[in-house]
PDB file of N, CA and C in Angstrom:
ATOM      1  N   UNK A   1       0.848  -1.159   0.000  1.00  0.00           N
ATOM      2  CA  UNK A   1       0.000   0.000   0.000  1.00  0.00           C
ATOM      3  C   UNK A   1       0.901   1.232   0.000  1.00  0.00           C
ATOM      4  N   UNK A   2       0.687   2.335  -0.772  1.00  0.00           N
ATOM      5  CA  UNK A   2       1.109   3.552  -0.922  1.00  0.00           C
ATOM      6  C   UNK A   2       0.432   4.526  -0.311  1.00  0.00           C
ATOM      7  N   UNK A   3       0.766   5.828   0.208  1.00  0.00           N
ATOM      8  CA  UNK A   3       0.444   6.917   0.412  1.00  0.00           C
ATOM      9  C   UNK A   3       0.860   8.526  -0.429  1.00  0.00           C
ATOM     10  N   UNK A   4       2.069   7.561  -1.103  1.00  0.00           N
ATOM     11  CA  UNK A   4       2.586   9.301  -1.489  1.00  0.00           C
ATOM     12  C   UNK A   4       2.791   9.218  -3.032  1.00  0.00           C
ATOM     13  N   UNK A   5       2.589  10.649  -3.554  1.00  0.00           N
ATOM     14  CA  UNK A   5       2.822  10.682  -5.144  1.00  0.00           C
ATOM     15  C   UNK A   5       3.980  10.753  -5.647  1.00  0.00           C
ATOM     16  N   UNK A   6       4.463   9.930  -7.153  1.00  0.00           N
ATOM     17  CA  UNK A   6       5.859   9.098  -7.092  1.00  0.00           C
ATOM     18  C   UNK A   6       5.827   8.030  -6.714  1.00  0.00           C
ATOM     19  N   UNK A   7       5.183   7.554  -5.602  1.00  0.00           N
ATOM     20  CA  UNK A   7       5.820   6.017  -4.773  1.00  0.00           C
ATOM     21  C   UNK A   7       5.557   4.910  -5.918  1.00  0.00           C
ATOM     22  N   UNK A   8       4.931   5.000  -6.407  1.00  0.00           N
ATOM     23  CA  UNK A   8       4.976   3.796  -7.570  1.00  0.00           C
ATOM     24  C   UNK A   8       5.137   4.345  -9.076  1.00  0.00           C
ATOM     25  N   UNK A   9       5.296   3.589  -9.612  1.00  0.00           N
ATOM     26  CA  UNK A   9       5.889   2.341 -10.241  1.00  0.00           C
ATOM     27  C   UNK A   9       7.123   1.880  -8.878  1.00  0.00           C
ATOM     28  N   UNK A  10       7.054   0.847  -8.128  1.00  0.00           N
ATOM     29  CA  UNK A  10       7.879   0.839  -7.376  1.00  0.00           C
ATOM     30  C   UNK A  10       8.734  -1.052  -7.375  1.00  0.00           C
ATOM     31  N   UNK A  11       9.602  -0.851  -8.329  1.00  0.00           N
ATOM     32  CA  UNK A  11      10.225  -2.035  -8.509  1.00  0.00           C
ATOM     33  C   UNK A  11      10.724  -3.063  -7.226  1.00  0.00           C
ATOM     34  N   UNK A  12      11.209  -2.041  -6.779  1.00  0.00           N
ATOM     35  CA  UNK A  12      12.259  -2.743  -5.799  1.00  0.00           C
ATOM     36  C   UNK A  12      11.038  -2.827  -4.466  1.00  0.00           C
ATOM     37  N   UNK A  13      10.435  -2.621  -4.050  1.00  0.00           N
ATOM     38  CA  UNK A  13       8.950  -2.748  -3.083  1.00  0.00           C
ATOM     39  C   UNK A  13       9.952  -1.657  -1.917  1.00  0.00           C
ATOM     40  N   UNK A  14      10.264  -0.715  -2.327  1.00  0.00           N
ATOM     41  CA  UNK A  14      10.667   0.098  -1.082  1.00  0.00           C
ATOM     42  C   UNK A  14      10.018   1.390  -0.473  1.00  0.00           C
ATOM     43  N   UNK A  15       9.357   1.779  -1.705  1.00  0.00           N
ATOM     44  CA  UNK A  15       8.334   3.235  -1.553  1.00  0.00           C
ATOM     45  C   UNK A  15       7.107   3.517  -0.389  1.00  0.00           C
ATOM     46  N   UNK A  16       6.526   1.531  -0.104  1.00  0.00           N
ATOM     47  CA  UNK A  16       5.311   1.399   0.208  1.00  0.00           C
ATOM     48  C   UNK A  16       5.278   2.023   1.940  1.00  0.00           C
ATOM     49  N   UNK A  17       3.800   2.210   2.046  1.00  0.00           N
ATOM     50  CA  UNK A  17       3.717   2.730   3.989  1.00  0.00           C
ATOM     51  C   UNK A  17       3.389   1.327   4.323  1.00  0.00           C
ATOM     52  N   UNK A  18       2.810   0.586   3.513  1.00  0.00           N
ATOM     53  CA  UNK A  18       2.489  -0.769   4.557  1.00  0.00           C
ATOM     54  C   UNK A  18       2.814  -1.684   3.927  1.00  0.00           C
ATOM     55  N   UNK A  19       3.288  -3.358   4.182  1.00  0.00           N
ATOM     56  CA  UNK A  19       3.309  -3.992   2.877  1.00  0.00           C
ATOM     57  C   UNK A  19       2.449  -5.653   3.799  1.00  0.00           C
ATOM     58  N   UNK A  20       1.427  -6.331   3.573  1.00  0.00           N
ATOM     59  CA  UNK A  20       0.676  -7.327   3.858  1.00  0.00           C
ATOM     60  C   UNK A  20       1.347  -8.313   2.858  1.00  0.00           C
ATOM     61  N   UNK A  21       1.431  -9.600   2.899  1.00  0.00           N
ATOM     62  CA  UNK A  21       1.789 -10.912   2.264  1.00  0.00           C
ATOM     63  C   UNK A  21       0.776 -12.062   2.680  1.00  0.00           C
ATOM     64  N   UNK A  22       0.183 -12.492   1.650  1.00  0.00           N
ATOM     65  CA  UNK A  22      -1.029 -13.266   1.221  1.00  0.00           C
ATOM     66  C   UNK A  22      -1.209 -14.724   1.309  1.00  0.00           C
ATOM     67  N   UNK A  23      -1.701 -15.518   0.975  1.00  0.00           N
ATOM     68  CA  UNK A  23      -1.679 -16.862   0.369  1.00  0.00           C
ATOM     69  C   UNK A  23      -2.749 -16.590  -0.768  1.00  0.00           C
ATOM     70  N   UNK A  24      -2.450 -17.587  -1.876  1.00  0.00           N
ATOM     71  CA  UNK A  24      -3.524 -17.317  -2.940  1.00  0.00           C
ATOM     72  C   UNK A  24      -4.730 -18.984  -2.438  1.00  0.00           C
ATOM     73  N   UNK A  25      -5.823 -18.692  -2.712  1.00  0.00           N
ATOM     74  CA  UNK A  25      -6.209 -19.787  -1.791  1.00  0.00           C
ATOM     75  C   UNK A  25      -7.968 -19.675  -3.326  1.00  0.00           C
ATOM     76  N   UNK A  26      -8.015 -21.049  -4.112  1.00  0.00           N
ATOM     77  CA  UNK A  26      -8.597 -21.216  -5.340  1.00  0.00           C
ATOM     78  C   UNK A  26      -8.870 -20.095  -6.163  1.00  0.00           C
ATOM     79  N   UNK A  27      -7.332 -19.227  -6.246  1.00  0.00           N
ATOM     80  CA  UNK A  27      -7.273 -18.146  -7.213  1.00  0.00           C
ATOM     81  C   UNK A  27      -7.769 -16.790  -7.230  1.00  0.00           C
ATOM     82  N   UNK A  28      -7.270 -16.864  -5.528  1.00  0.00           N
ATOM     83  CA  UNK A  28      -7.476 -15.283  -4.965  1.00  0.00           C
ATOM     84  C   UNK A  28      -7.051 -15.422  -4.111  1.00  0.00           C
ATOM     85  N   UNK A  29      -6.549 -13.954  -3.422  1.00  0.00           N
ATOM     86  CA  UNK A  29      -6.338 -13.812  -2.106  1.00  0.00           C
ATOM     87  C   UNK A  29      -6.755 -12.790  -1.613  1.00  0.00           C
ATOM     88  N   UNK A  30      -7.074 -12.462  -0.423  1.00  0.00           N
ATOM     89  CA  UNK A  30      -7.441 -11.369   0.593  1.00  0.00           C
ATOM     90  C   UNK A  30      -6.888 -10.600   1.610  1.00  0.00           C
ATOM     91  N   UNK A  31      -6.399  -9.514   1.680  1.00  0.00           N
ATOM     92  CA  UNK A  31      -5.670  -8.674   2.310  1.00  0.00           C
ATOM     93  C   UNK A  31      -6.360  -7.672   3.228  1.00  0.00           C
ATOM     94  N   UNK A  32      -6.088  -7.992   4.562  1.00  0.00           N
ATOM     95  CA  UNK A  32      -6.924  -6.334   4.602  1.00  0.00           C
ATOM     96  C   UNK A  32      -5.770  -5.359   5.649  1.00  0.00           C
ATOM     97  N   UNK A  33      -6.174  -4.284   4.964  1.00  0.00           N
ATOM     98  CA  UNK A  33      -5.143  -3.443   6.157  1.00  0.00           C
ATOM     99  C   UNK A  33      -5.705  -2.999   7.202  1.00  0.00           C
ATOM    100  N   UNK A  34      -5.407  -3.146   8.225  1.00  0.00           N
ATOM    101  CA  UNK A  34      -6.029  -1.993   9.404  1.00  0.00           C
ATOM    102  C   UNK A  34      -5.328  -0.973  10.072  1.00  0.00           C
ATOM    103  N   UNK A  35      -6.369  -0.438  10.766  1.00  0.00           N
ATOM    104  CA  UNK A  35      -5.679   1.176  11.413  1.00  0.00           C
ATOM    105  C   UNK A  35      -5.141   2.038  10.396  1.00  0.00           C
ATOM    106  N   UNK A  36      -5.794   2.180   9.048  1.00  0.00           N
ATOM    107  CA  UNK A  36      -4.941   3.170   8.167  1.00  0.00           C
ATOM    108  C   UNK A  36      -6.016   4.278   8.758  1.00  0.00           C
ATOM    109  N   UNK A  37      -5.198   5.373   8.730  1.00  0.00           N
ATOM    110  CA  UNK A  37      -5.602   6.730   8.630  1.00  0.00           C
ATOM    111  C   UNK A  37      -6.137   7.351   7.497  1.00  0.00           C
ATOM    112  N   UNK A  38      -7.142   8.160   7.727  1.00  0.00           N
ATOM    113  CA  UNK A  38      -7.926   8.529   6.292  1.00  0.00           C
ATOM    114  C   UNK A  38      -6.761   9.282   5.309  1.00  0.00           C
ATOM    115  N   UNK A  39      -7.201   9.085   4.097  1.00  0.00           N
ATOM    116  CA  UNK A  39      -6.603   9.884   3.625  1.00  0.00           C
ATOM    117  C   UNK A  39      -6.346   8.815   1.653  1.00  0.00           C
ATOM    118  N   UNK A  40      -5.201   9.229   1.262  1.00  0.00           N
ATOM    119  CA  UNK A  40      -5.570   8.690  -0.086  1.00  0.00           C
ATOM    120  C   UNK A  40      -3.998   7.866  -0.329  1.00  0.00           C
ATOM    121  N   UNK A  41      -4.450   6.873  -0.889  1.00  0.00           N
ATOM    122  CA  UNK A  41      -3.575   5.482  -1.049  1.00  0.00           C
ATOM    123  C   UNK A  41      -3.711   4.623  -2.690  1.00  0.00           C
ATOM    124  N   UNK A  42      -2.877   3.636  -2.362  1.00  0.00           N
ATOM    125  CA  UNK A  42      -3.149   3.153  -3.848  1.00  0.00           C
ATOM    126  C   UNK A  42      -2.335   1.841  -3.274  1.00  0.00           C
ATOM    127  N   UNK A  43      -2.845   0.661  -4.238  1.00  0.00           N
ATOM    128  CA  UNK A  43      -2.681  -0.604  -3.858  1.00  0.00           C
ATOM    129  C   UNK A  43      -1.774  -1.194  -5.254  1.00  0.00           C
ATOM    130  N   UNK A  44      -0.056  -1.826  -4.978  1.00  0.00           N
ATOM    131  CA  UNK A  44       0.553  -2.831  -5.737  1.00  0.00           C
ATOM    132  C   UNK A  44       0.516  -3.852  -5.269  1.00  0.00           C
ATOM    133  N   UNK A  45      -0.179  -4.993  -5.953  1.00  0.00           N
ATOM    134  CA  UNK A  45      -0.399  -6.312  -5.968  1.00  0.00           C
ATOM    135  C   UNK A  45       1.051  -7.034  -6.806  1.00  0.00           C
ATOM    136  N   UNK A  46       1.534  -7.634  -6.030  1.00  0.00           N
ATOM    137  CA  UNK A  46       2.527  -8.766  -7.183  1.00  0.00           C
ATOM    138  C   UNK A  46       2.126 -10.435  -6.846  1.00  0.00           C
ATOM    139  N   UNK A  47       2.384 -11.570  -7.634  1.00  0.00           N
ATOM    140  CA  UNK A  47       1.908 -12.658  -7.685  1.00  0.00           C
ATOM    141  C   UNK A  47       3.771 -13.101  -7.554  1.00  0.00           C
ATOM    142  N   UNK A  48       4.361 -13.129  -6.731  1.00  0.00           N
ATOM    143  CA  UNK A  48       5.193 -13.131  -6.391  1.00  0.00           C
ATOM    144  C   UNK A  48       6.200 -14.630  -6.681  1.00  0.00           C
ATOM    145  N   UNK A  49       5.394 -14.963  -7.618  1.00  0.00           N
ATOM    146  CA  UNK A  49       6.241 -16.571  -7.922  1.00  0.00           C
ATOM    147  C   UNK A  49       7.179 -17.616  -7.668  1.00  0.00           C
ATOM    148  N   UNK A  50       8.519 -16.421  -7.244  1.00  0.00           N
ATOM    149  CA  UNK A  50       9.631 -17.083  -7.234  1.00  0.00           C
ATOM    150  C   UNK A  50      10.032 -16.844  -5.963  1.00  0.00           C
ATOM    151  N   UNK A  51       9.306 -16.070  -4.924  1.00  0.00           N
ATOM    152  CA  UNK A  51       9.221 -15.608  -3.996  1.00  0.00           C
ATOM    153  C   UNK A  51      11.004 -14.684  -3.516  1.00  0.00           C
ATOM    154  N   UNK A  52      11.082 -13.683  -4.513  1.00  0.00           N
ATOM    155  CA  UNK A  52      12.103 -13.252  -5.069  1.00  0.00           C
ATOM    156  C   UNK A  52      11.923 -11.867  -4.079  1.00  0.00           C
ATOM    157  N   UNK A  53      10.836 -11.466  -3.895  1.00  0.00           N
ATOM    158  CA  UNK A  53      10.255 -10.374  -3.031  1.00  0.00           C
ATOM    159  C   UNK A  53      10.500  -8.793  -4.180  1.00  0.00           C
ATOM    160  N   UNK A  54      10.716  -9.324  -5.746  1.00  0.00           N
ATOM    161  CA  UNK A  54      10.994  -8.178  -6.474  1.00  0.00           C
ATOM    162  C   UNK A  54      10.347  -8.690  -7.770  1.00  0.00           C
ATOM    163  N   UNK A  55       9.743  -7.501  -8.853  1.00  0.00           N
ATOM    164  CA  UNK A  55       9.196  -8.075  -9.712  1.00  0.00           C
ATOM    165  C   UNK A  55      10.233  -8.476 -11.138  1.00  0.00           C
ATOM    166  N   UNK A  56      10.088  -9.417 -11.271  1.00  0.00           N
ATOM    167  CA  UNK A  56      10.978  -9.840 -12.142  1.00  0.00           C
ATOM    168  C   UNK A  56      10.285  -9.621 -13.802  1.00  0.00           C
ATOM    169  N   UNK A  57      11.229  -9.594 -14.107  1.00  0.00           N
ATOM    170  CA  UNK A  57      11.364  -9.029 -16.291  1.00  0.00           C
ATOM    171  C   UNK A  57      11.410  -9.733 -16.589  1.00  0.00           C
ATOM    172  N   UNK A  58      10.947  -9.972 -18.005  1.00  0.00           N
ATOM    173  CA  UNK A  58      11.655 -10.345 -19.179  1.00  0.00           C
ATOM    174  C   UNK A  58      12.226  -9.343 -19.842  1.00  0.00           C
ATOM    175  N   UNK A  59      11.891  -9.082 -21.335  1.00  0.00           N
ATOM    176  CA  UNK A  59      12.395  -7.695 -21.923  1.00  0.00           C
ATOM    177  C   UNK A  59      12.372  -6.644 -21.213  1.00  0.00           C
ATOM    178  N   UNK A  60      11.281  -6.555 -21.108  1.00  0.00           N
ATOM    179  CA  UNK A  60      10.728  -4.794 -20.694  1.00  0.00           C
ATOM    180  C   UNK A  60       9.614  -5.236 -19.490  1.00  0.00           C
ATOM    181  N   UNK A  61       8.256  -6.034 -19.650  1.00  0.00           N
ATOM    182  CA  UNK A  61       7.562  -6.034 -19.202  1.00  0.00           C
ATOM    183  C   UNK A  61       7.734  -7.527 -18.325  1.00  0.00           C
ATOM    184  N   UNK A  62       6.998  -7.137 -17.346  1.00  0.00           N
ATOM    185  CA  UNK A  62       6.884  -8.478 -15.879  1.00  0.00           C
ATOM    186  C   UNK A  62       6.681 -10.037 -16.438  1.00  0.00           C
ATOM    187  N   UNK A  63       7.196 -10.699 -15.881  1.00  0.00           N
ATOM    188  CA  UNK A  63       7.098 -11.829 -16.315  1.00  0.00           C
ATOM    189  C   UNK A  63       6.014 -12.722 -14.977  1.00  0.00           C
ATOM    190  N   UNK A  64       5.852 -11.941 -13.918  1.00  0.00           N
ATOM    191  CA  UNK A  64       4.999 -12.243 -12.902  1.00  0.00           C
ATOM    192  C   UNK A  64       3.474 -11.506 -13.087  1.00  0.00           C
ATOM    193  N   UNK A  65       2.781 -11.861 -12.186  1.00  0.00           N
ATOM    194  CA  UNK A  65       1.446 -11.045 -12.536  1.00  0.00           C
ATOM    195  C   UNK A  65       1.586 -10.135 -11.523  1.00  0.00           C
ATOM    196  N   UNK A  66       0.683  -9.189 -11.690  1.00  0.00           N
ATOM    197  CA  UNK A  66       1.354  -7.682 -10.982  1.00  0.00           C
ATOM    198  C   UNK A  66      -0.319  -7.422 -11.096  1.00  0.00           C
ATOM    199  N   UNK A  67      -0.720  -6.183 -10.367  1.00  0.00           N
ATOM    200  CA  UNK A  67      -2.012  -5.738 -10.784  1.00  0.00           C
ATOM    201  C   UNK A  67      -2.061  -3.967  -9.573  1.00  0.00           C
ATOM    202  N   UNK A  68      -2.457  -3.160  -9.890  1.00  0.00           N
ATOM    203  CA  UNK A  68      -2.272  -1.796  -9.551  1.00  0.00           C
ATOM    204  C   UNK A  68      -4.200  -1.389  -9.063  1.00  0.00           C
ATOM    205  N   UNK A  69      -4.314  -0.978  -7.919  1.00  0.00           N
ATOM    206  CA  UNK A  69      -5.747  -0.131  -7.499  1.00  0.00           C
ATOM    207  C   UNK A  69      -6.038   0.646  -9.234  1.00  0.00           C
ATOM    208  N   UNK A  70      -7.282   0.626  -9.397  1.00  0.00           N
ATOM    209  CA  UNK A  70      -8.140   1.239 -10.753  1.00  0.00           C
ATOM    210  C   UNK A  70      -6.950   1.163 -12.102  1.00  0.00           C
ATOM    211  N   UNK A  71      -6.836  -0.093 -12.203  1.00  0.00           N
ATOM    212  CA  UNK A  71      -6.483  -0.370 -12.960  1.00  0.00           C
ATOM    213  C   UNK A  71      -6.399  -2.198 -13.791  1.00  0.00           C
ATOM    214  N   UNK A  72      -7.413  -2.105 -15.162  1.00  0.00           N
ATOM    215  CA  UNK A  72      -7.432  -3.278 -15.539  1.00  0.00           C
ATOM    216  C   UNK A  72      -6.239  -3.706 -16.458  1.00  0.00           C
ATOM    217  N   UNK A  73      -5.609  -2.842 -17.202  1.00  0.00           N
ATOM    218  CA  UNK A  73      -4.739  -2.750 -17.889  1.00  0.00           C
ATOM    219  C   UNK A  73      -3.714  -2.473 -17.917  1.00  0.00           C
ATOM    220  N   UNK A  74      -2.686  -2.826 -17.905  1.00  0.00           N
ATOM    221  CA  UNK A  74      -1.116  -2.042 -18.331  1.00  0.00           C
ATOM    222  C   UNK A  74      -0.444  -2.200 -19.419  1.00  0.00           C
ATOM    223  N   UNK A  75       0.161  -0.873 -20.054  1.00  0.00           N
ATOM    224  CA  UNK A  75       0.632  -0.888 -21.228  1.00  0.00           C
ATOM    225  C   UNK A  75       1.877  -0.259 -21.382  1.00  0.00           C
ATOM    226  N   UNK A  76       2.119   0.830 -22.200  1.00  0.00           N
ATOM    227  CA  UNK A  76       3.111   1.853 -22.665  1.00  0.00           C
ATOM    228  C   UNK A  76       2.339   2.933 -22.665  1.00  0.00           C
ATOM    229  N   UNK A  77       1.311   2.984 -22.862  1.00  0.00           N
ATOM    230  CA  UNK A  77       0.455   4.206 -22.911  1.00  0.00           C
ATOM    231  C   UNK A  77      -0.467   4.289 -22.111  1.00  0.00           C
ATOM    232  N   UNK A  78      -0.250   3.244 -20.673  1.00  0.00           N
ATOM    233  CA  UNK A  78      -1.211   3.081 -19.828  1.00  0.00           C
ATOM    234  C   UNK A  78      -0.649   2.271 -18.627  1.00  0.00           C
ATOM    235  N   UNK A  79       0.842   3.107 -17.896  1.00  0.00           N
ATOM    236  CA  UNK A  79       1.501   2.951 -16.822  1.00  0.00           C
ATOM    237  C   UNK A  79       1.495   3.149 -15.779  1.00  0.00           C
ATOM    238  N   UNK A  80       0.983   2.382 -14.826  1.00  0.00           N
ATOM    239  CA  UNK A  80       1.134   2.493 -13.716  1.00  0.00           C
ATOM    240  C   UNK A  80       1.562   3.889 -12.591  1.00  0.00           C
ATOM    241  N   UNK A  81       0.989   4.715 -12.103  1.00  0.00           N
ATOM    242  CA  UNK A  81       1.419   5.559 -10.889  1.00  0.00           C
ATOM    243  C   UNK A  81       0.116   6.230  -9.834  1.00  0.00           C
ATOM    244  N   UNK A  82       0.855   5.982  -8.760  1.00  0.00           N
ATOM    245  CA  UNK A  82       0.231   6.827  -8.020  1.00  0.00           C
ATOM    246  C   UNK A  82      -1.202   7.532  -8.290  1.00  0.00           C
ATOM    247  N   UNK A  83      -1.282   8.762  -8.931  1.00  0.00           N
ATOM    248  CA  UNK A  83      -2.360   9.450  -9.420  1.00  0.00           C
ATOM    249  C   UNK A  83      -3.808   8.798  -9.759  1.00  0.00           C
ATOM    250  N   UNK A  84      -3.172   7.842 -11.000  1.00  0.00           N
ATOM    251  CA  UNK A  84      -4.038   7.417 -11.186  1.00  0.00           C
ATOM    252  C   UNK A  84      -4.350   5.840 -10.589  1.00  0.00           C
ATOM    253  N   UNK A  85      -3.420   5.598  -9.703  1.00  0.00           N
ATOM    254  CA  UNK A  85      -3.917   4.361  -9.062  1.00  0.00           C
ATOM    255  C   UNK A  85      -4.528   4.363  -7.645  1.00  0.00           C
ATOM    256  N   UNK A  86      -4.531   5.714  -7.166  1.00  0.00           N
ATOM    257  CA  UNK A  86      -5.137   6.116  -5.679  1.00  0.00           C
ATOM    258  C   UNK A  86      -6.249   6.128  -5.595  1.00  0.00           C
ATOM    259  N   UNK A  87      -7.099   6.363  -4.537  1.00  0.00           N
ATOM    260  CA  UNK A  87      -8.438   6.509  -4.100  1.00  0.00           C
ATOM    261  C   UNK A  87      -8.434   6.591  -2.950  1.00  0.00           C
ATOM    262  N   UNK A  88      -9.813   7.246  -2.391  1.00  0.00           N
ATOM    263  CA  UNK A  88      -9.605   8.301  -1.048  1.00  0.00           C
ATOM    264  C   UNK A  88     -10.422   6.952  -0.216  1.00  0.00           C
ATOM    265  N   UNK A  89      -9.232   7.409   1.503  1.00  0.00           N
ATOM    266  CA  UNK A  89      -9.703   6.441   2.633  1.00  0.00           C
ATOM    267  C   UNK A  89     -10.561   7.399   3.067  1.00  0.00           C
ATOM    268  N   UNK A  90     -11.906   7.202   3.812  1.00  0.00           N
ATOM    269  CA  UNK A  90     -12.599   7.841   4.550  1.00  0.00           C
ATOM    270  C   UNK A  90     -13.030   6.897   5.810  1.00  0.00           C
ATOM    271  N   UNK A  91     -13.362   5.829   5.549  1.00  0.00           N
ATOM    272  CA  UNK A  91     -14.072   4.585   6.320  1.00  0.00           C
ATOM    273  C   UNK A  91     -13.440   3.645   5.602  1.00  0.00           C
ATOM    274  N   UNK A  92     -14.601   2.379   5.943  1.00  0.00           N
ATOM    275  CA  UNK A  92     -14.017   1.076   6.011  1.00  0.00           C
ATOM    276  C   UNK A  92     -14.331   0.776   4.161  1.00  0.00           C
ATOM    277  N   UNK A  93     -12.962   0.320   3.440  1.00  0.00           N
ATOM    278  CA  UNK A  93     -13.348   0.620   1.826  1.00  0.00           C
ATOM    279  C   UNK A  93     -12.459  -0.649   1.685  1.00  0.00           C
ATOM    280  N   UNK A  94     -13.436  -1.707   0.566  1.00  0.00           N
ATOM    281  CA  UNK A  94     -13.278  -2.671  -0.329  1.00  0.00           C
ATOM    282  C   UNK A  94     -12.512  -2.189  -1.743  1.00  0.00           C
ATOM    283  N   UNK A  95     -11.073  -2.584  -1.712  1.00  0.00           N
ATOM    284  CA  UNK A  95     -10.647  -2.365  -3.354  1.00  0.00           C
ATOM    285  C   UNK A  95     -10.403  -4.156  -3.595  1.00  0.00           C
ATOM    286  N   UNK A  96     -10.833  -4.172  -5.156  1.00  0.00           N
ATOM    287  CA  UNK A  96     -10.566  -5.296  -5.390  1.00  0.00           C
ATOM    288  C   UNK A  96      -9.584  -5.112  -7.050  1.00  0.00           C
ATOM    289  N   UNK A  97      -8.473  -5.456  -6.673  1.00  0.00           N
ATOM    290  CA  UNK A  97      -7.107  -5.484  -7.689  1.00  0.00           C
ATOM    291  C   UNK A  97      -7.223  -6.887  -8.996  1.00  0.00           C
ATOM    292  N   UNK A  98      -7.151  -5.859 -10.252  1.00  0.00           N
ATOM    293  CA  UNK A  98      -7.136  -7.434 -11.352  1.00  0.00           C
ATOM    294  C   UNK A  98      -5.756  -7.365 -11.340  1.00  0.00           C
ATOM    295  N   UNK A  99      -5.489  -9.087 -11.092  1.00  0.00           N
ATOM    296  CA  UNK A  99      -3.911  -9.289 -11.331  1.00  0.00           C
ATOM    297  C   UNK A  99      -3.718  -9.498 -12.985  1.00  0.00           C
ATOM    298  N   UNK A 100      -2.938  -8.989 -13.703  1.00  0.00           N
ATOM    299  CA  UNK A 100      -2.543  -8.881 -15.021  1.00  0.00           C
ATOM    300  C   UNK A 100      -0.975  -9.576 -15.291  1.00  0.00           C
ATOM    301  N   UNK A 101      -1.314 -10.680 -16.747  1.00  0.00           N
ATOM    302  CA  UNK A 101      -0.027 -11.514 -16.422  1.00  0.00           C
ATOM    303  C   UNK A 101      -0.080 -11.158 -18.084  1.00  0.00           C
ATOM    304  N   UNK A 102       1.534 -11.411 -18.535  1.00  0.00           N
ATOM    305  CA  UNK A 102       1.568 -10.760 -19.605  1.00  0.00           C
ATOM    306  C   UNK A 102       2.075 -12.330 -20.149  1.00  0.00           C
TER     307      UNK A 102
END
């Protein structure tokens, strides 16, 4: 989970305010954070494979599945950050992340 603008695209997982670790359990998993303070955040999901704790390449693009808050897609013309991957905490709020495998 993120709080600040910039913090993502965040390769190396160092940017984040919180970071939760999952089990995938019949092709999902569930995370929840607590005690966040209101305010506005954004969620990087990785499918962490090799359990490498970093997202791994091929050429250019992930060779793991990855998936970003309001976002179904990733491209070149449709990258990942902050801005557009945030949404405001007020109360108790359900995001649900598509993991995207290339």
């Amino acid at each position: 989970m993120y709080n600040k603008n910039g913090s993502i695209p965040d390769e190396n997982y160092s940017n984040y305010c919180k970071m939760l670790k999952g089990e995938i359990v019949n092709h999902s998993s569930k995370i929840i954070f607590e005690n966040i303070p209101k305010g506005k955040y954004a969620v990087n999901v990785l499918h962490d494979e090799n359990r490498s704790g970093k997202i791994e390449k091929g050429f250019i693009l992930p060779i793991e599945g990855i998936g970003f808050s309001n976002f179904e897609t990733i491209g070149f013309a449709n990258r990942p950050n902050f801005l557009k991957a945030s949404f405001d905490v007020n109360e108790n709020k359900y995001v649900k992340v598509k993991m995207i495998y290339f």
